[in-house]
Protein backbone atom coordinates (compact mmCIF):
# COMPACT_ATOMS: atom_id res chain seq x y z
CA UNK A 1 259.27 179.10 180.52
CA UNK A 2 255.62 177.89 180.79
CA UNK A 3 254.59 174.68 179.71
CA UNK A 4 251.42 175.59 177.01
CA UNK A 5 251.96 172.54 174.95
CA UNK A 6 251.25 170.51 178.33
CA UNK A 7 247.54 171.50 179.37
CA UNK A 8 245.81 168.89 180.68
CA UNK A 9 242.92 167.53 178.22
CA UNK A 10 239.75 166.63 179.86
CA UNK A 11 237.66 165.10 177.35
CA UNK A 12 233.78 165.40 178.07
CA UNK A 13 232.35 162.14 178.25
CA UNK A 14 230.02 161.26 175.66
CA UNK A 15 226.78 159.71 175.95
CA UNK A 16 226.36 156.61 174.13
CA UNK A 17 222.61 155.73 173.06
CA UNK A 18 221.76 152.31 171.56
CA UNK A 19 219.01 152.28 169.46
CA UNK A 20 217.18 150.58 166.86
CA UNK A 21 216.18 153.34 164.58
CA UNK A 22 213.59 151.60 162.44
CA UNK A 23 212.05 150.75 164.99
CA UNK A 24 212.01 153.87 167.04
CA UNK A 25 211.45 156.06 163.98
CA UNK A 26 208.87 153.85 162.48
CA UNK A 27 206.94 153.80 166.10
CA UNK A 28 207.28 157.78 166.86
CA UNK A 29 205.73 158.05 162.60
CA UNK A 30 202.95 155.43 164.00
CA UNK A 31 202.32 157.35 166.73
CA UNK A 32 202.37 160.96 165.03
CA UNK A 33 199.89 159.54 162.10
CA UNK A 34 197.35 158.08 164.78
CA UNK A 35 197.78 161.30 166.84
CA UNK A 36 197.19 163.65 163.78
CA UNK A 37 194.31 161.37 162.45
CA UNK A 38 192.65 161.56 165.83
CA UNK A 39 193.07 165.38 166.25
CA UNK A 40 191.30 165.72 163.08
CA UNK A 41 188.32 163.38 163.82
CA UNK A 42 188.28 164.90 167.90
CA UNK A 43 185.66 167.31 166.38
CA UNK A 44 183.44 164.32 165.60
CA UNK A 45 184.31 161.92 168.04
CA UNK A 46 182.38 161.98 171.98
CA UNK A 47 184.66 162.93 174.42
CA UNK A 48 184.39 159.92 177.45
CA UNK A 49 187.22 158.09 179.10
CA UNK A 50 187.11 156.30 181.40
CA UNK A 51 189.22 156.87 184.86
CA UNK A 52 191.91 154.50 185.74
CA UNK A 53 192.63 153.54 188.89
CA UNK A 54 195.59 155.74 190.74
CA UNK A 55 198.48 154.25 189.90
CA UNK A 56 200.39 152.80 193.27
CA UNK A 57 203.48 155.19 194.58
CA UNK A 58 206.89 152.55 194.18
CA UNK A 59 208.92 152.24 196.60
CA UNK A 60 212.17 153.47 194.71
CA UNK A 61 209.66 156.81 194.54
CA UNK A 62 209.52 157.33 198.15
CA UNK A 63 213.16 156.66 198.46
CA UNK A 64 214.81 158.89 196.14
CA UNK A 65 214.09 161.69 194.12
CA UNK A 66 211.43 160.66 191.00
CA UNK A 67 212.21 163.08 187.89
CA UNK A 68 209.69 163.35 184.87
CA UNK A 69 211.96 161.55 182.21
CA UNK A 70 209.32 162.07 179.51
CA UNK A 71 205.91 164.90 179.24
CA UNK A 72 203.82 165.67 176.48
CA UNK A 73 200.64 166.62 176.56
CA UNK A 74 198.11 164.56 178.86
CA UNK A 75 201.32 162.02 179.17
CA UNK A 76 204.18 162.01 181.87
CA UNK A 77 206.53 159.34 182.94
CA UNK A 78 208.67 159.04 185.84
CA UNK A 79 212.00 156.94 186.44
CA UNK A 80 210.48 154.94 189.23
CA UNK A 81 207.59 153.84 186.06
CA UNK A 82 210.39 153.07 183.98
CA UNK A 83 212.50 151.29 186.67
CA UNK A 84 209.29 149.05 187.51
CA UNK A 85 208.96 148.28 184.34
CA UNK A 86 212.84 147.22 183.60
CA UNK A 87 212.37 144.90 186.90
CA UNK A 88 209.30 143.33 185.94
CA UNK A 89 210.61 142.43 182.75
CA UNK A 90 214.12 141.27 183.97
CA UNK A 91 212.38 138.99 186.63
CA UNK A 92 209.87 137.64 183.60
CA UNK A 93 212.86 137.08 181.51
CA UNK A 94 214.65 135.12 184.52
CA UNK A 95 211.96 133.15 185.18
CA UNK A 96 212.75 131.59 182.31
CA UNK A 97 216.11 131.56 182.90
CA UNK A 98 217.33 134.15 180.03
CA UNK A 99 219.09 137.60 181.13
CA UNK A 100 218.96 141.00 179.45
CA UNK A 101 223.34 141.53 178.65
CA UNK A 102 224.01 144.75 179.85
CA UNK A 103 225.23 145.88 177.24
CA UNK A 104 221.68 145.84 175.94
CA UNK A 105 219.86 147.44 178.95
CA UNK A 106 219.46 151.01 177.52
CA UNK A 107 218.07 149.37 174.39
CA UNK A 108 215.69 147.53 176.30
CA UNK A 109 214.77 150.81 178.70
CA UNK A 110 214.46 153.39 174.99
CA UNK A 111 211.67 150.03 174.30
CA UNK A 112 210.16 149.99 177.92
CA UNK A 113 209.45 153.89 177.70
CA UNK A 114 208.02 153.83 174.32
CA UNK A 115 205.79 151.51 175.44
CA UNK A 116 205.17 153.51 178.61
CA UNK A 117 204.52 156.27 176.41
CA UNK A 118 202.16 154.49 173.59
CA UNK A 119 200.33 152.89 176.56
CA UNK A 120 199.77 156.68 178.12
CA UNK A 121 198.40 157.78 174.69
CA UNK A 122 196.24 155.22 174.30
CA UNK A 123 194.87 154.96 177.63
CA UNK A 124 194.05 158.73 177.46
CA UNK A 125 192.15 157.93 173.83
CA UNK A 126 189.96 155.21 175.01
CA UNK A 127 185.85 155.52 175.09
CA UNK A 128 183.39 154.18 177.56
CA UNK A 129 183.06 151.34 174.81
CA UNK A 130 186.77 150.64 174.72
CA UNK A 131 186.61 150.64 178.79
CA UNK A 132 183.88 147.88 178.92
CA UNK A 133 185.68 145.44 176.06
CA UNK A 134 188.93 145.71 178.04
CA UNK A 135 187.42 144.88 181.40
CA UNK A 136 185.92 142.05 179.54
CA UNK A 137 189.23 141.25 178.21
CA UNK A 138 191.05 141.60 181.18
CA UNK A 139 188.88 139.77 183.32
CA UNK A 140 189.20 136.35 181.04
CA UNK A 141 193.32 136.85 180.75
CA UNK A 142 193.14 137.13 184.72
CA UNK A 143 191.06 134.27 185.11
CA UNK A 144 192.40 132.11 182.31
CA UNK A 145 196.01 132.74 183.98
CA UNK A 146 194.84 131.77 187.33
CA UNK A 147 193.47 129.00 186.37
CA UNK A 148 196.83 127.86 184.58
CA UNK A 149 198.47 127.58 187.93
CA UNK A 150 197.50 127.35 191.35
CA UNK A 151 196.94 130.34 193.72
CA UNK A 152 199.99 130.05 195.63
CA UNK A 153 202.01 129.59 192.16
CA UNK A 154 200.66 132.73 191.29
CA UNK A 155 201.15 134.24 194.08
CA UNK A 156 204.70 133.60 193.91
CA UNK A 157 204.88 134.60 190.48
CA UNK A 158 203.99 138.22 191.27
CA UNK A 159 206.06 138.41 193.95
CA UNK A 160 209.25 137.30 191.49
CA UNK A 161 207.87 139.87 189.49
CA UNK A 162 207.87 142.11 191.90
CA UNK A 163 204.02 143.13 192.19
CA UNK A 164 200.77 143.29 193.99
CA UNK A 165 197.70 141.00 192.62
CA UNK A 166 196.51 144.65 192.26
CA UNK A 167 199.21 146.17 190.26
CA UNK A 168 198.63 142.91 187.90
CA UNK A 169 195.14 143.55 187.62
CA UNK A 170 195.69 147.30 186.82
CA UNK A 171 198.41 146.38 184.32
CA UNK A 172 196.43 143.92 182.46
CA UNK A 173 193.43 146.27 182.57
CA UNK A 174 195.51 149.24 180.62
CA UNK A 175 197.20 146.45 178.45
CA UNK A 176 193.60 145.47 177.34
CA UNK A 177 192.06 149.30 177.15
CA UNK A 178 195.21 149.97 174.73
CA UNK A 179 194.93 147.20 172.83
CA UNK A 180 190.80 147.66 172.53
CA UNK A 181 191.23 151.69 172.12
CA UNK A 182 194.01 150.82 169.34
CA UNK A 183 192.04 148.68 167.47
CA UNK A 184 189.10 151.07 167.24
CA UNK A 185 191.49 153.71 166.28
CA UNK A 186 192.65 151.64 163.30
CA UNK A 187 189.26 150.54 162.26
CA UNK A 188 188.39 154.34 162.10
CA UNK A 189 191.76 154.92 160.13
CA UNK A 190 191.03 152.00 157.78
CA UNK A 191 187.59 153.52 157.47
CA UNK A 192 188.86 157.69 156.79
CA UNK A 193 190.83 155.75 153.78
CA UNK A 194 188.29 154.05 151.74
């Protein structure tokens, strides 16, 4: 007599994703309108960016393997970018003293690699012009937070966070070209519509 009725069941695990989706579908739209807008106006538009300083190897990418968690075209990011950027903003949050629940972290990571991502874009979009606002800009944010604090203060500060006083002053330096190349992207948007 065999025992059909008794096979074992061996579920497959699903994945669960947490996600906000106005927010990620109203960011990927964002990003798909300024990407179309700027295809169409490439013909038109000088083609100079400026080069960015190498971005440093992490030490979780020299440890372990580093797969390519998202590619497009001119735009890659790798775990060890996404994992940096999940501990610097878990060490920002507990310095003053808040935690991410877990229960949140893979919300907060989907947020982290947009950002990655929109930062990539933007970075790659960016003219000579954009370049020397954004050095000018991150020059003053530098400064202005040094001069907040003392250098040993700061010092400690990016060590909490977990980086060089060269990762900080790449960081704020493709903070500021995204922000500068963004604007100048919406100006010429704003511009296309009237």
């Amino acid at each position: 007599m065999r025992a059909t009725h008794l096979k074992p069941q061996n579920p497959k695990p699903k994945t669960q994703r947490i996600t906000n989706p106005w927010c990620s579908g109203f960011l990927w739209g964002l990003v798909i309108g300024v990407w179309g807008f700027m295809t169409a106006q490439a013909a038109d538009a000088p083609k100079s960016t400026p080069t960015p300083a190498p971005p440093s190897r992490s030490r979780f990418a020299d440890l372990f393997d580093d797969p390519v968690i998202a590619r497009g075209q001119g735009v890659q990011v790798k775990q060890s970018e996404l994992d940096e950027a999940f501990i610097s903003f878990k060490a920002n949050l507990a310095a003053r003293n808040q935690s991410v629940p877990e229960d949140q972290r893979l919300f907060r990571e989907t947020q982290l690699l947009e950002r990655l991502i929109v930062t990539q874009i933007l970075v790659k979009r960016a003219t000579d012009a954009d370049g020397t606002k954004a050095r000018e800009a991150a020059a003053k944010f530098a400064a202005d937070t040094k001069k907040e604090q003392s250098e040993e203060s700061f010092q400690r500060r990016l060590k909490a966070l977990g980086i060089t006083a060269e990762q900080f002053d790449q960081r704020v330096y493709d903070q500021a070209l995204a922000e500068k190349a963004w604007a100048r992207l919406l100006e010429l948007f704003k511009t296309s519509l009237a």
